[in-house]
Protein backbone atom coordinates (compact mmCIF):
# COMPACT_ATOMS: atom_id res chain seq x y z
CA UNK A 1 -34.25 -74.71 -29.64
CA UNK A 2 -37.85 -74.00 -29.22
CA UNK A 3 -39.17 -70.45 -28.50
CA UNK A 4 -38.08 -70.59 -25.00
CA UNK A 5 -35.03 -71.97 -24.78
CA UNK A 6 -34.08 -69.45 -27.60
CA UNK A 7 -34.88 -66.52 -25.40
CA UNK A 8 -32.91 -68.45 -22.38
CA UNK A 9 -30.07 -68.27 -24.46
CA UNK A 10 -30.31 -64.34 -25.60
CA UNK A 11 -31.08 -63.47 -22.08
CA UNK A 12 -28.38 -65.89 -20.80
CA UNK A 13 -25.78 -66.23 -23.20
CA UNK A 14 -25.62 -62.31 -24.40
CA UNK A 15 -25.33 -59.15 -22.21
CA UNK A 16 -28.69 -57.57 -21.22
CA UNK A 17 -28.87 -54.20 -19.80
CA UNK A 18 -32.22 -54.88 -18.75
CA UNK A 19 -31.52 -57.68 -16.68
CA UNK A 20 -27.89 -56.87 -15.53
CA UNK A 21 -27.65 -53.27 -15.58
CA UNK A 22 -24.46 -51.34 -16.48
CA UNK A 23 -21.95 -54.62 -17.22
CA UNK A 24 -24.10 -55.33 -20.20
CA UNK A 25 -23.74 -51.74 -21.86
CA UNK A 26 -21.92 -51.90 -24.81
CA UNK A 27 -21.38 -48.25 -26.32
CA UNK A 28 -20.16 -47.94 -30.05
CA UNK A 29 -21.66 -48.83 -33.32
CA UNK A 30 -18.65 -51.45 -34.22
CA UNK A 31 -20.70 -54.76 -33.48
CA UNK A 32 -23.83 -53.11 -35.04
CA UNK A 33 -22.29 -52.45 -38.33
CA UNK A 34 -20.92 -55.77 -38.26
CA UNK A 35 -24.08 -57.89 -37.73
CA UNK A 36 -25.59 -55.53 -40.32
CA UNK A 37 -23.13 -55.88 -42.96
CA UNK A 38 -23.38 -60.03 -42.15
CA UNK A 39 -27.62 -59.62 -42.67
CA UNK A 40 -27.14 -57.42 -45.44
CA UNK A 41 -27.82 -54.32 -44.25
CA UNK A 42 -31.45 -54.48 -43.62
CA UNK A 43 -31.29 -50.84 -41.72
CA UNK A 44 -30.77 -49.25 -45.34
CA UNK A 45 -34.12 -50.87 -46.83
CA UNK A 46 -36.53 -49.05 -45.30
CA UNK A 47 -37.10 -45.08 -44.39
CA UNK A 48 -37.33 -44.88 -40.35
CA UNK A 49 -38.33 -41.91 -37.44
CA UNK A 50 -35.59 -41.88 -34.88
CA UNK A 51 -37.24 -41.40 -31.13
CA UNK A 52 -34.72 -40.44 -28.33
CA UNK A 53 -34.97 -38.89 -24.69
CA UNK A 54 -35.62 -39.53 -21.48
CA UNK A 55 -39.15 -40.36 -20.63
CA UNK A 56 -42.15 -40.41 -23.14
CA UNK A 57 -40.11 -42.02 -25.92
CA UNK A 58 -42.24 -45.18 -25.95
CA UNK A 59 -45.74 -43.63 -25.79
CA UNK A 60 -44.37 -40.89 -28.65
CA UNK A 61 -43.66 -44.08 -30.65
CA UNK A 62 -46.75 -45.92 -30.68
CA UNK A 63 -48.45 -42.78 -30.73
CA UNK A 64 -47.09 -42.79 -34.64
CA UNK A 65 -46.80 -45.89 -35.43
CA UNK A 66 -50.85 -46.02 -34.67
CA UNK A 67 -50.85 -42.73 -36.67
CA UNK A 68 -49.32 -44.18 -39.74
CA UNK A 69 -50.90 -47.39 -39.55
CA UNK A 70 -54.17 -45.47 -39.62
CA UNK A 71 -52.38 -43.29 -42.88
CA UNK A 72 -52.69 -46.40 -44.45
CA UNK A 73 -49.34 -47.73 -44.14
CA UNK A 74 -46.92 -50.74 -43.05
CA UNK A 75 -45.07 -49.91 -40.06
CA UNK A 76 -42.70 -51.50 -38.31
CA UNK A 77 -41.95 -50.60 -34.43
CA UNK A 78 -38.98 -50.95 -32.29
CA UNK A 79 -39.10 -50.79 -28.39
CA UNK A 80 -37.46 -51.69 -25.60
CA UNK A 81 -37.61 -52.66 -22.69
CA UNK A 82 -40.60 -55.53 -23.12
CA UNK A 83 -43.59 -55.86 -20.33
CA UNK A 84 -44.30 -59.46 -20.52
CA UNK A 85 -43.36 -60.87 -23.35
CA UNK A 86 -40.23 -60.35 -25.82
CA UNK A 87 -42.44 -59.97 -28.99
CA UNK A 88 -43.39 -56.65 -27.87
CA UNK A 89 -40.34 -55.32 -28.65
CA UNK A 90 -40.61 -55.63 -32.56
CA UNK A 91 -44.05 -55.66 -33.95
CA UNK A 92 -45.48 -54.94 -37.12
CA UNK A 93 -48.73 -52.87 -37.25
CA UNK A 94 -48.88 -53.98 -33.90
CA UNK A 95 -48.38 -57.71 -34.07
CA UNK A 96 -45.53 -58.95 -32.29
CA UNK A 97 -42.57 -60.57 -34.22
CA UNK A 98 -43.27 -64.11 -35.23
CA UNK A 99 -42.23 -66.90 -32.74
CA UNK A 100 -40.78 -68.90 -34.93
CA UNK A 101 -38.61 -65.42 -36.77
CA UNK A 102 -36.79 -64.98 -33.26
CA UNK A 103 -36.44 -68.99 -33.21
CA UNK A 104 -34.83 -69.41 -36.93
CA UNK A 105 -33.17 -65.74 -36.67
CA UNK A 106 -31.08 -67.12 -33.75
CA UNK A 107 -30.44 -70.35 -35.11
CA UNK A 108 -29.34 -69.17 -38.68
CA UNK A 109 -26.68 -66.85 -37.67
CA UNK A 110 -24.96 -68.58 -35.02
CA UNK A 111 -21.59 -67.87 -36.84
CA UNK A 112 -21.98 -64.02 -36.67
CA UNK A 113 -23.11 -64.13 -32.96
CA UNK A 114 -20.60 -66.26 -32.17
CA UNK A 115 -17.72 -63.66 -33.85
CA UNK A 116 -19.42 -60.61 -32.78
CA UNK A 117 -20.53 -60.99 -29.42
CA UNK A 118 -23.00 -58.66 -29.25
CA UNK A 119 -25.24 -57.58 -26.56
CA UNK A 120 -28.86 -58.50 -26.37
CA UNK A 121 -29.56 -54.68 -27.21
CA UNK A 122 -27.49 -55.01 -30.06
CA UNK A 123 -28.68 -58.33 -31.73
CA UNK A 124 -32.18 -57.86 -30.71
CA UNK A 125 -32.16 -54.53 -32.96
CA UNK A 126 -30.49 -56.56 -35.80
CA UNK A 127 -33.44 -59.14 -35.76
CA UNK A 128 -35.63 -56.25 -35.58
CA UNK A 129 -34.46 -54.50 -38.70
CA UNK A 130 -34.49 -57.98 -40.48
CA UNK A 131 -37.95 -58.48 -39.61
CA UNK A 132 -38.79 -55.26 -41.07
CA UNK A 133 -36.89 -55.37 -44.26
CA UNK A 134 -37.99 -59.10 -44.81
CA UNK A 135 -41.64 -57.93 -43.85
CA UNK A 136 -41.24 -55.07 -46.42
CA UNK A 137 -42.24 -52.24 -43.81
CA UNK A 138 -43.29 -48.98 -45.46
CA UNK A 139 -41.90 -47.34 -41.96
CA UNK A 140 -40.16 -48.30 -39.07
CA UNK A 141 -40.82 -46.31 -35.99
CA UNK A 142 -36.81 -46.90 -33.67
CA UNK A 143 -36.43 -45.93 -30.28
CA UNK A 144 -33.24 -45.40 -28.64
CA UNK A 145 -32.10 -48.07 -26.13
CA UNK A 146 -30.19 -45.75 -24.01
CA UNK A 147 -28.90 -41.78 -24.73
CA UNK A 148 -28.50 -41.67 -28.61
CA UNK A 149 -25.11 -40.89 -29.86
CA UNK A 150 -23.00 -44.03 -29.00
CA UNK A 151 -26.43 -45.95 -28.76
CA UNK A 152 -26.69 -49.31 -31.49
CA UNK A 153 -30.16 -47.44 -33.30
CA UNK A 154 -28.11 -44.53 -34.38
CA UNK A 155 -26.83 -46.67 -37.37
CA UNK A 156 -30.03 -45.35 -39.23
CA UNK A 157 -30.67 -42.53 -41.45
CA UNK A 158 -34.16 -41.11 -40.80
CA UNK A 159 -36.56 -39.20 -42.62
CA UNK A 160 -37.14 -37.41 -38.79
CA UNK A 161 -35.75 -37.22 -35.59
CA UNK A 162 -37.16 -36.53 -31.97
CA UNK A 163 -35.62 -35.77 -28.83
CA UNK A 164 -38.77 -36.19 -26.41
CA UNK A 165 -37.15 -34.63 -23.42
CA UNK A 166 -34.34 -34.53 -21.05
CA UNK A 167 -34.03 -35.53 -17.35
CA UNK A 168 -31.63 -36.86 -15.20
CA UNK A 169 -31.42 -41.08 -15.67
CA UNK A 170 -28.65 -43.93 -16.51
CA UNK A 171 -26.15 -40.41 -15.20
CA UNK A 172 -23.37 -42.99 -15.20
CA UNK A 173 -23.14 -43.42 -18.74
CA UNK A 174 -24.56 -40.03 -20.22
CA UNK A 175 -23.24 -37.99 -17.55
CA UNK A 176 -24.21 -35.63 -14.61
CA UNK A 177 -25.65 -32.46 -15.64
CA UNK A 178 -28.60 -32.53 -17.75
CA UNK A 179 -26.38 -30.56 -20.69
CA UNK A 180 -24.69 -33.03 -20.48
CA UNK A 181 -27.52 -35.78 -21.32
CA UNK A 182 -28.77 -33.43 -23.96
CA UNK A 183 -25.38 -33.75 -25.89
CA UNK A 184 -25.51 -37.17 -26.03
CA UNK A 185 -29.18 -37.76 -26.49
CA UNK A 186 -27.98 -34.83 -29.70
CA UNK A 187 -25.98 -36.90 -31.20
CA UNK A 188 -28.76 -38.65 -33.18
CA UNK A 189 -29.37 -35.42 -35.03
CA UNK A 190 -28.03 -35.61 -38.56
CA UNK A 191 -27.46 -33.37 -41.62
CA UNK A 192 -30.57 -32.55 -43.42
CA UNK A 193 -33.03 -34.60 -41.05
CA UNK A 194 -35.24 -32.43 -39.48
CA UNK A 195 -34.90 -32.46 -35.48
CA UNK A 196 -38.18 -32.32 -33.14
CA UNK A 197 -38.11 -31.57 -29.45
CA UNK A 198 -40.44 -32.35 -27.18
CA UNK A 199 -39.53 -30.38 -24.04
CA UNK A 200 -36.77 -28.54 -23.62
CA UNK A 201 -35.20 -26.74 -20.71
CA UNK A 202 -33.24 -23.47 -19.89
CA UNK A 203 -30.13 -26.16 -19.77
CA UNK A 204 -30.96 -28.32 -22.73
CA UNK A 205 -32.19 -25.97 -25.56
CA UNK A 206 -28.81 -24.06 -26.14
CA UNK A 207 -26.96 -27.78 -27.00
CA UNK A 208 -29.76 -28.78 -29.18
CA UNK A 209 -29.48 -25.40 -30.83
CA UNK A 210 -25.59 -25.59 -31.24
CA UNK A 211 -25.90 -29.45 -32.73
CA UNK A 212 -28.37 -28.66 -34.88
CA UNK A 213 -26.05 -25.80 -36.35
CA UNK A 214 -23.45 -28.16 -35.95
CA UNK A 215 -24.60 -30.86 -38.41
CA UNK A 216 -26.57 -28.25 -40.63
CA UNK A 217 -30.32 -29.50 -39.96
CA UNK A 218 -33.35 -27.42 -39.04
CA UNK A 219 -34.69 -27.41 -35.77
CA UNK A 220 -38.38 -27.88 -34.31
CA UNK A 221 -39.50 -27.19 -30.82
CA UNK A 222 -43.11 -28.35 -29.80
CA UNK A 223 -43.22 -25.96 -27.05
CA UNK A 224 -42.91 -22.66 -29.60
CA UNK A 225 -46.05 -23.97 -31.73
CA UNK A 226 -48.88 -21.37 -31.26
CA UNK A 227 -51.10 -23.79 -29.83
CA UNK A 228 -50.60 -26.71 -27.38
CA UNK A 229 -52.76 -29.91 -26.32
CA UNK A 230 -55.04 -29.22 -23.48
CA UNK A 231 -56.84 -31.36 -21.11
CA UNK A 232 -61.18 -31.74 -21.57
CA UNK A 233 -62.42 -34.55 -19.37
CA UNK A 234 -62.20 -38.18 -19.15
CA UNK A 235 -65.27 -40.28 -20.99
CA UNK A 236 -65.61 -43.68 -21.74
CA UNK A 237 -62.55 -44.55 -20.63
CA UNK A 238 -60.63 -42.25 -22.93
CA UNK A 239 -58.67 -38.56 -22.20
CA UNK A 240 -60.52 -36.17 -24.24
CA UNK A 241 -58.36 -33.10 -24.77
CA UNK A 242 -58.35 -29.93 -27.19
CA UNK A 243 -55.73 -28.68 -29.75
CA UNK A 244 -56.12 -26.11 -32.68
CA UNK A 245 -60.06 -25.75 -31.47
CA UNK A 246 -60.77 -29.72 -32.29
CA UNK A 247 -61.13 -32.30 -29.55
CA UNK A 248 -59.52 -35.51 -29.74
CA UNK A 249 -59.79 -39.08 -27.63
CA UNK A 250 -56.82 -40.81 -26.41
CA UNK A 251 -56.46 -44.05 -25.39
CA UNK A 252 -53.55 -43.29 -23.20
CA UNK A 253 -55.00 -41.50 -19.63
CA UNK A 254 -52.53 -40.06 -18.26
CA UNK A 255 -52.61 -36.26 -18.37
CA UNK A 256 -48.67 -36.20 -18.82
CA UNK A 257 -49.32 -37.61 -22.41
CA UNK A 258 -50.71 -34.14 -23.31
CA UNK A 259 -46.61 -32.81 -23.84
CA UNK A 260 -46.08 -36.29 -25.51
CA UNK A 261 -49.18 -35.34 -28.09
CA UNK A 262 -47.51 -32.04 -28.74
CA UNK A 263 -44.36 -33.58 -30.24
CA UNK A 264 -46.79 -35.67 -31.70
CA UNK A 265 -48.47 -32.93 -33.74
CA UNK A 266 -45.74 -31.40 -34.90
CA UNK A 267 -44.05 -34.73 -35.81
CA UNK A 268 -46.54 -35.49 -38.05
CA UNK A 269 -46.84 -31.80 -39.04
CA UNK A 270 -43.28 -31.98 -40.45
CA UNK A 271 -43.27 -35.20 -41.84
CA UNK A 272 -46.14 -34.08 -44.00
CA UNK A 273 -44.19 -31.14 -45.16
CA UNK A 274 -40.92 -32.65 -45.64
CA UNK A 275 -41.98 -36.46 -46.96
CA UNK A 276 -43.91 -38.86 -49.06
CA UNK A 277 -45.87 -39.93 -46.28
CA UNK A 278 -49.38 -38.13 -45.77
CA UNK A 279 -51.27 -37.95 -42.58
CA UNK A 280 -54.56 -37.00 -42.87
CA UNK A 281 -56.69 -35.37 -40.26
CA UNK A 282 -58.74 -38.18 -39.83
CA UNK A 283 -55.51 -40.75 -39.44
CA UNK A 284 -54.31 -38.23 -37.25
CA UNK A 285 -57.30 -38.20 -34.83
CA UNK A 286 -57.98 -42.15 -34.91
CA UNK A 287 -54.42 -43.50 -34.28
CA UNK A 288 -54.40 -41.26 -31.01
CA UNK A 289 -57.66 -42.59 -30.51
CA UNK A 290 -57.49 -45.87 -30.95
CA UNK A 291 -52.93 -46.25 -30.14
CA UNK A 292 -53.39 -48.84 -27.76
CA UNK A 293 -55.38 -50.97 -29.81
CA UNK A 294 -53.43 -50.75 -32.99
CA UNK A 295 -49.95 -51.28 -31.17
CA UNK A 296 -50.55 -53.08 -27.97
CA UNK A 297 -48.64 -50.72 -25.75
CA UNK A 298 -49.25 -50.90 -21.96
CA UNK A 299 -48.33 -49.90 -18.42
CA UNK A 300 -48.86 -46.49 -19.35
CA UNK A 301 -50.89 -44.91 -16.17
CA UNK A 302 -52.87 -48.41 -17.41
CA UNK A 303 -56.56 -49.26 -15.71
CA UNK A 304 -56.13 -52.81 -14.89
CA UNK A 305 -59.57 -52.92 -12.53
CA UNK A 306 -61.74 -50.97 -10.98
CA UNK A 307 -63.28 -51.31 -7.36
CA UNK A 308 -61.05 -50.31 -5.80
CA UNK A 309 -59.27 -48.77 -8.63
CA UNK A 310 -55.78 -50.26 -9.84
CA UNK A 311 -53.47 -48.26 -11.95
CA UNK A 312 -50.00 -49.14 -13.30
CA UNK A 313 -47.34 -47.04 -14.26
CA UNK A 314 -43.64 -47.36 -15.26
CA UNK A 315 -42.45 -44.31 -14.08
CA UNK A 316 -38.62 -44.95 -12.52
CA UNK A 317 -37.05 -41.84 -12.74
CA UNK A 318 -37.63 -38.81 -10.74
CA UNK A 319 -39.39 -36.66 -13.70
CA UNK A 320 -41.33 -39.33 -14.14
CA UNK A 321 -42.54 -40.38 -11.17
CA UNK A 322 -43.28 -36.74 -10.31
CA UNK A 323 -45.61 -36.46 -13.13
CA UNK A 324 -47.33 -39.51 -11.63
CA UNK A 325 -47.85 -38.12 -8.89
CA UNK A 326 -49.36 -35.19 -10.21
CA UNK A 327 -51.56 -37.09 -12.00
CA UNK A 328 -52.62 -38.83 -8.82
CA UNK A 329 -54.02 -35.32 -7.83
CA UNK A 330 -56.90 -36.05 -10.83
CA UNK A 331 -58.71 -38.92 -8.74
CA UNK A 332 -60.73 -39.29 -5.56
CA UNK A 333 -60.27 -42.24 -3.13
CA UNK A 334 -60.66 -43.14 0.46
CA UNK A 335 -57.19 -44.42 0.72
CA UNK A 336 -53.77 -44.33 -1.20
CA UNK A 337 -51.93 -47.68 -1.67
CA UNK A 338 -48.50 -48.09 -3.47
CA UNK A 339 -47.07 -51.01 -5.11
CA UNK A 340 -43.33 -50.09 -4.97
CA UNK A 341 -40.03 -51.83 -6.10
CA UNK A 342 -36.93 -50.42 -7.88
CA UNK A 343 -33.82 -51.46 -9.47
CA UNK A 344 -30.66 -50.56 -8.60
CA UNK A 345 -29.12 -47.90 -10.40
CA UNK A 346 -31.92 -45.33 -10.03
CA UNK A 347 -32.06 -42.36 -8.11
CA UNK A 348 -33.88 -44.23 -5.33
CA UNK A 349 -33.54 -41.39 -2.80
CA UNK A 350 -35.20 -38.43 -4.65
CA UNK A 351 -37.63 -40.63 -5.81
CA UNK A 352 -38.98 -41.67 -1.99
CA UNK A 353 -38.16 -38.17 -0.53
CA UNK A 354 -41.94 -37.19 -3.33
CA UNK A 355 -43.72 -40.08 -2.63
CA UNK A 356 -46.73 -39.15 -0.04
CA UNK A 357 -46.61 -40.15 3.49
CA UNK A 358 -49.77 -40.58 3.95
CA UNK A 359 -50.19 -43.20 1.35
CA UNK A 360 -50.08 -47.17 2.35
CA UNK A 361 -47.17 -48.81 1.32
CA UNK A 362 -46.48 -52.36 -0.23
CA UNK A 363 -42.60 -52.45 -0.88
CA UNK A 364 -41.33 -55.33 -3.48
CA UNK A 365 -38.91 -56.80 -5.75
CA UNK A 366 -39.46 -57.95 -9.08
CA UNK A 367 -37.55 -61.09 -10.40
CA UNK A 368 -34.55 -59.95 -11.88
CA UNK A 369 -31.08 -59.18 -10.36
CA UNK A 370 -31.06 -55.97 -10.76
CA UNK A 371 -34.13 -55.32 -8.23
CA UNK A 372 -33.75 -53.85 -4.64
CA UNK A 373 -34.82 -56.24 -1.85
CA UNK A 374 -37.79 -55.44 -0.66
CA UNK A 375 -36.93 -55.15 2.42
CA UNK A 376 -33.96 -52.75 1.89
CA UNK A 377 -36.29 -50.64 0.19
CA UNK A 378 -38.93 -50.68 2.83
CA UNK A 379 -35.96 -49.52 4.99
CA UNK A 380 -35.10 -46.47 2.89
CA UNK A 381 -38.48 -45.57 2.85
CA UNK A 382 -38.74 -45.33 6.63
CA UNK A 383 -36.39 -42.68 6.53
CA UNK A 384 -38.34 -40.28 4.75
CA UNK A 385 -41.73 -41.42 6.71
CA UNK A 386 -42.92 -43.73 4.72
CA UNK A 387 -44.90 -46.61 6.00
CA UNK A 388 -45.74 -49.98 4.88
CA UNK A 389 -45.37 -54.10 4.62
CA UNK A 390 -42.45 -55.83 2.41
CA UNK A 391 -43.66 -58.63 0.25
CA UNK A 392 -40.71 -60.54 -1.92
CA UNK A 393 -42.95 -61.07 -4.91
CA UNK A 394 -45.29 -58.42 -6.43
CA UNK A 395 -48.49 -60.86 -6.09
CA UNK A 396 -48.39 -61.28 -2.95
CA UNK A 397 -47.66 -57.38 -2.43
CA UNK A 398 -50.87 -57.06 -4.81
CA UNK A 399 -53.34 -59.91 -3.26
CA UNK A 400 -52.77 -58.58 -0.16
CA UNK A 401 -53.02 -54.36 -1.60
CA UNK A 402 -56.47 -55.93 -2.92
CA UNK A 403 -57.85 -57.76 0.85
CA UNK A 404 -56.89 -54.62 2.48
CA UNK A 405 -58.66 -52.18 0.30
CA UNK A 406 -62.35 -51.12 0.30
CA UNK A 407 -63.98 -50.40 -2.76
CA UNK A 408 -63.16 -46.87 -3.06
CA UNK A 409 -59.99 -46.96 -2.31
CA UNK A 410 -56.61 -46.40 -5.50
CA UNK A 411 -53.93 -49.00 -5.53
CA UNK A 412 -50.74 -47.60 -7.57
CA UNK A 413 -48.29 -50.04 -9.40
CA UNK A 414 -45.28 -48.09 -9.94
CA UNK A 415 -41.16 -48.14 -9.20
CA UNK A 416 -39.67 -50.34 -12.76
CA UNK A 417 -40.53 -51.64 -15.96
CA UNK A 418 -39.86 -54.85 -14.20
CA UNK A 419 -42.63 -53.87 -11.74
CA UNK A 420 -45.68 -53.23 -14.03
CA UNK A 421 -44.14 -56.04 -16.54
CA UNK A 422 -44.91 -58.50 -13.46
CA UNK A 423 -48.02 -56.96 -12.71
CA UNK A 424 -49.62 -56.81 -16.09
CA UNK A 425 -48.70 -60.79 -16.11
CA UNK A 426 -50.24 -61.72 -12.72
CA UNK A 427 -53.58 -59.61 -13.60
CA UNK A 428 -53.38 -61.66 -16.79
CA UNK A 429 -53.51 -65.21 -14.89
């Protein structure tokens, strides 16, 4: 198989959440330590940073894996979901995997894949930590797939943990109250590994507490540091903000990023007191910098052209759309258009009942089977007063966002992953 036809067969042949939702979710570690005891156990041959939570997980995670590769150090970086392409998902200082890895990974352990079935979550992760133990990583910077406890990453034994934040998402596997979440999202915590939260909430911060106790590990929360990240100004196309008296440049421009940078700081803050690894200021103040640059991440509140102004975002969940939305409130513009589409097991509902009326709408579907016709979509909208076109493809949703605009006007790409994935590829054509 050629590179391809090798990721036909993952996306076809194994279960993948991202393309068919809930039926793909396997919960448990059982296949995981089974396709790691087959490679070896690469998980154990490198020290890690566990990244969990609801919504800023991915920009937390580039954030230090740009940090530490600025330190001076090899790090290896574990995402999901992918934009565009599949590399993204497992890069080393910011280089996606190796073509031909994922090709001869695949191939070479047919037997295993065949006994184990895993999911794609689950043998994607095991290629992952190969890569990295074969690449020698100094680091490896893991996000969670989904919640934490029963989730595949929780095999490792990091030197930190972090809990961005909790909000309600993916309810029908971590459950229905947002204590509820935090439990599960908790279960990554583990004796003697320091535990950072990003944000936590009048619901949330007792069941951290209580785990924490629970598996005898101290506790961090980024919110009761004496000083927090605060917004400056934009300039040359970077977010200048303040924290501890110092002004800093991020590459990232979205204001929300500021509670991301706090767990950020005190990340590194505790990994220099409680590790080998050393950050120095001046790593510190580049890798935020300079984060999308050293680790490729996108579709975060991304500038993809200006006149008229184009801005994609993957917020999909109701937090995260609302702090969209309030970031929205930053710029100027004659008119408001929104690139919309969503996939089915969100909380479509509260997240139309926010969305402006006044803005233009462009409802669409991405292509995968887990996306909401268009059309359907456009209907729910109507019923909270929202008013717009359906397009079945997000280029022609954005070609025609683009004729329709005048110069001063925003265009917003929001809704899915899927969504600002497709968009990021038809800009790129």
């Amino acid at each position: 198989m050629n590179y391809q036809e090798t990721l036909r067969y993952l996306y076809t042949r194994l279960a993948a959440f991202h393309l068919q939702g809930g039926t793909a979710y396997k919960p448990g570690l059982a296949n995981t330590m089974r396709l790691m005891e087959a490679l070896d156990n690469p998980h154990t041959k490198f020290p890690s940073i566990h990244i969990a939570g609801t919504n800023g997980k991915g920009s937390v995670s580039h954030y230090l894996s740009a940090i530490l590769q600025e330190a001076g150090y090899k790090v290896g970086l574990y995402t999901s979901p992918h934009l565009v392409d599949f590399g993204e998902r497992i890069r080393v200082n910011g280089k996606m995997i190796d073509e031909q890895y994922v090709i001869d990974f695949v191939a070479n352990n047919q037997e295993i894949i065949q006994a184990v079935q895993p999911s794609f979550f689950e043998l994607t992760m095991a290629m992952a930590f190969s890569y990295f133990a074969e690449n020698q990583v100094d680091i490896a910077i893991i996000e969670v797939g989904l919640g934490g406890r029963l989730d595949s990453t929780n095999i490792i034994h990091p030197i930190v943990s972090i809990i961005n934040n909790i909000a309600f998402d993916h309810q029908a596997f971590l459950g229905n109250t947002l204590a509820a979440i935090a439990l599960e999202k908790a279960g990554i915590m583990k004796k003697d590994v320091p535990i950072v939260i990003g944000e936590a909430l009048a619901e949330t911060k007792e069941v951290f507490v209580r785990q924490a106790e629970t598996v005898q590990t101290t506790i961090y929360f980024a919110e009761e540091q004496p000083d927090y990240p605060t917004f400056v100004r934009f300039a040359l196309g970077k977010m200048c903000f303040s924290f501890h008296e110092k002004t800093y440049q991020s590459e990232l421009l979205g204001t929300y990023q500021l509670k991301n940078l706090a767990t950020v700081f005190l990340a590194t803050q505790i990994i220099n007191q409680n590790t080998d690894f050393q950050i120095t200021e001046a790593a510190l103040s580049s890798g935020i910098a300079n984060v999308v640059s050293l680790t490729g991440l996108r579709g975060r509140w991304e500038l993809l052209q200006k006149h008229p102004t184009i801005i994609a975002d993957t917020a999909h969940n109701p937090a995260g759309m609302q702090v969209a939305l309030n970031q929205l409130k930053n710029y100027s513009f004659t008119s408001l258009r929104i690139i919309i589409g969503m996939v089915d097991d969100k909380d479509i509902d509260s997240i139309l009942q926010m969305l402006p009326r006044e803005a233009n709408y462009y409802f669409t579907q991405a292509p995968t089977e887990r996306a909401i016709p268009a059309s359907v979509l456009q209907e729910k909208a109507e019923a909270y007063g929202l008013r717009g076109q359906s397009f079945p493809s997000i280029e022609q949703a954005m070609q025609t966002a683009q004729q329709e605009a005048v110069q001063e006007d925003l265009i917003f790409i929001t809704g899915s992953n899927f969504v600002v994935g497709e968009a990021l590829r038809v800009k790129s054509l």
